[in-house]
C-alpha atoms as a PDB file:
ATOM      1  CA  UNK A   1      -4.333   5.304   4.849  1.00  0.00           C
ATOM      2  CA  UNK A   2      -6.834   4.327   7.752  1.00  0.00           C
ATOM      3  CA  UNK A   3      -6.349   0.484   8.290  1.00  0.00           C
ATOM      4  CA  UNK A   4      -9.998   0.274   9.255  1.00  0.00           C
ATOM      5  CA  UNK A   5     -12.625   0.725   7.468  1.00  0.00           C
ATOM      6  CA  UNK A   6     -15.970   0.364   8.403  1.00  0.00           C
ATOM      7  CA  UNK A   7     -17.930  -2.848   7.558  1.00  0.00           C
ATOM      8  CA  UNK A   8     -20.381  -2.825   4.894  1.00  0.00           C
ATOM      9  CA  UNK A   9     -23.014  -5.533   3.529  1.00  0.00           C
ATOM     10  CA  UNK A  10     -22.212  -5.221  -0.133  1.00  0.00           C
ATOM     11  CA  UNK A  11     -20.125  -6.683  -2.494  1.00  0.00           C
ATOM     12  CA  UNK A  12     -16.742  -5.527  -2.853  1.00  0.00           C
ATOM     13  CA  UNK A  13     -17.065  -4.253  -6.391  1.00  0.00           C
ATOM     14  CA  UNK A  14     -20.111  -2.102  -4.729  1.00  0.00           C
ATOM     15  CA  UNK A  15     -18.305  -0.997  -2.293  1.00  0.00           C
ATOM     16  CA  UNK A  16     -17.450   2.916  -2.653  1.00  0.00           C
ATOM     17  CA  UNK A  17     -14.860   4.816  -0.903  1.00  0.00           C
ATOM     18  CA  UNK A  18     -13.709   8.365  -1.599  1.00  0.00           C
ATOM     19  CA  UNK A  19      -9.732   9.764  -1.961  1.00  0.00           C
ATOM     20  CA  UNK A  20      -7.981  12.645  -0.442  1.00  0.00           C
ATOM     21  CA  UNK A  21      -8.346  14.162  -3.529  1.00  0.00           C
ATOM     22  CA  UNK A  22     -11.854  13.531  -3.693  1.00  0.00           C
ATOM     23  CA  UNK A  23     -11.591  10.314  -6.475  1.00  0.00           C
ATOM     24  CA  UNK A  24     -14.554   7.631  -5.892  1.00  0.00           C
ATOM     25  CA  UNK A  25     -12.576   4.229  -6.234  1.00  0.00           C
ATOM     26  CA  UNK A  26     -14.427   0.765  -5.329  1.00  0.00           C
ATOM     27  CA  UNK A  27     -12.924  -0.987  -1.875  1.00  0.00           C
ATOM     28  CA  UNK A  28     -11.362  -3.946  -4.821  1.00  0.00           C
ATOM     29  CA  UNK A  29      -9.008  -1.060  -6.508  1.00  0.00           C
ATOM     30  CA  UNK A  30      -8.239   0.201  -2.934  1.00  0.00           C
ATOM     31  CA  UNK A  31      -7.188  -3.314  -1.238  1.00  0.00           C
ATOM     32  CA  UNK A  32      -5.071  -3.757  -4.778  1.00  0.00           C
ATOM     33  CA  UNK A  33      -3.314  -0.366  -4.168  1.00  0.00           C
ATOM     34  CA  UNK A  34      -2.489  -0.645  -0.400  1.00  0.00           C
ATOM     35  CA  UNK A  35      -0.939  -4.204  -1.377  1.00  0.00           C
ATOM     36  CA  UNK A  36       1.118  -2.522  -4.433  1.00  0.00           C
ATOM     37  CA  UNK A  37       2.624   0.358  -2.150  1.00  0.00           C
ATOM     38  CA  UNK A  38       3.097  -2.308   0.656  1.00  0.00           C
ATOM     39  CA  UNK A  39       5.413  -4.403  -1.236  1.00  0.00           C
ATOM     40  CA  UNK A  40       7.461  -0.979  -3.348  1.00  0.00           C
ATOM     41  CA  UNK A  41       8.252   0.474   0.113  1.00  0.00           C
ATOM     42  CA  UNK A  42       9.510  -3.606   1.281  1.00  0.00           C
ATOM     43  CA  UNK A  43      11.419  -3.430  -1.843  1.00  0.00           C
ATOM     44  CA  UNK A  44      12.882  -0.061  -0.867  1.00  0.00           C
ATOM     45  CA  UNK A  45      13.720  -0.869   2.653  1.00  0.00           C
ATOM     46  CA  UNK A  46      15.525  -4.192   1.333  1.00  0.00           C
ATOM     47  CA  UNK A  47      17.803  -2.263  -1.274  1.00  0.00           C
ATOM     48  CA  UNK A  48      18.645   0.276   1.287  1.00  0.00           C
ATOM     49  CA  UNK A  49      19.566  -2.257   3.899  1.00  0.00           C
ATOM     50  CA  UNK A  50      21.353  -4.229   1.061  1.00  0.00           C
ATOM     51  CA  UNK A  51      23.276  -0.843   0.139  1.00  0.00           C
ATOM     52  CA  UNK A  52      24.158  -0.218   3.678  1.00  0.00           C
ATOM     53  CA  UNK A  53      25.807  -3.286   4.073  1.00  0.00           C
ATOM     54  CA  UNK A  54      27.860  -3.115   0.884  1.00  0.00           C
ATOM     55  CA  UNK A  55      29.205  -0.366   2.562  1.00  0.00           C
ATOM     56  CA  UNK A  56      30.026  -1.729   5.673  1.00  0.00           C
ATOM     57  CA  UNK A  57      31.726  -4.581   3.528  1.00  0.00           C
ATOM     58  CA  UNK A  58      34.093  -2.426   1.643  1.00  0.00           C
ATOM     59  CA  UNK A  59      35.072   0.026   4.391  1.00  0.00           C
END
């Protein structure tokens, strides 16, 4: 995902943009996704990390 996106004078539930696959979703859905996926790949990286040193711990 582009992180910028061009300016516009309306209101964010106004505020159109258009998916990959073509979906219209307003800029509020959007901003709520990119925050979701954000924080599930943070989560990810942590449990990896925490994995990896369990590892290291017991070898």
């Amino acid at each position: 995902m582009t992180p910028f996106r061009p300016t516009s004078h309306n209101r964010p539930g106004e505020q159109i943009s258009t998916t990959p696959s073509g979906l219209k979703v307003t800029s509020a859905k959007r901003l709520m996704v990119d925050s979701m996926v954000r924080m599930i790949q943070k989560a990810e990286n942590h449990s990896v990390e925490d994995k990896l040193d369990e590892e290291s711990n017991n070898n």
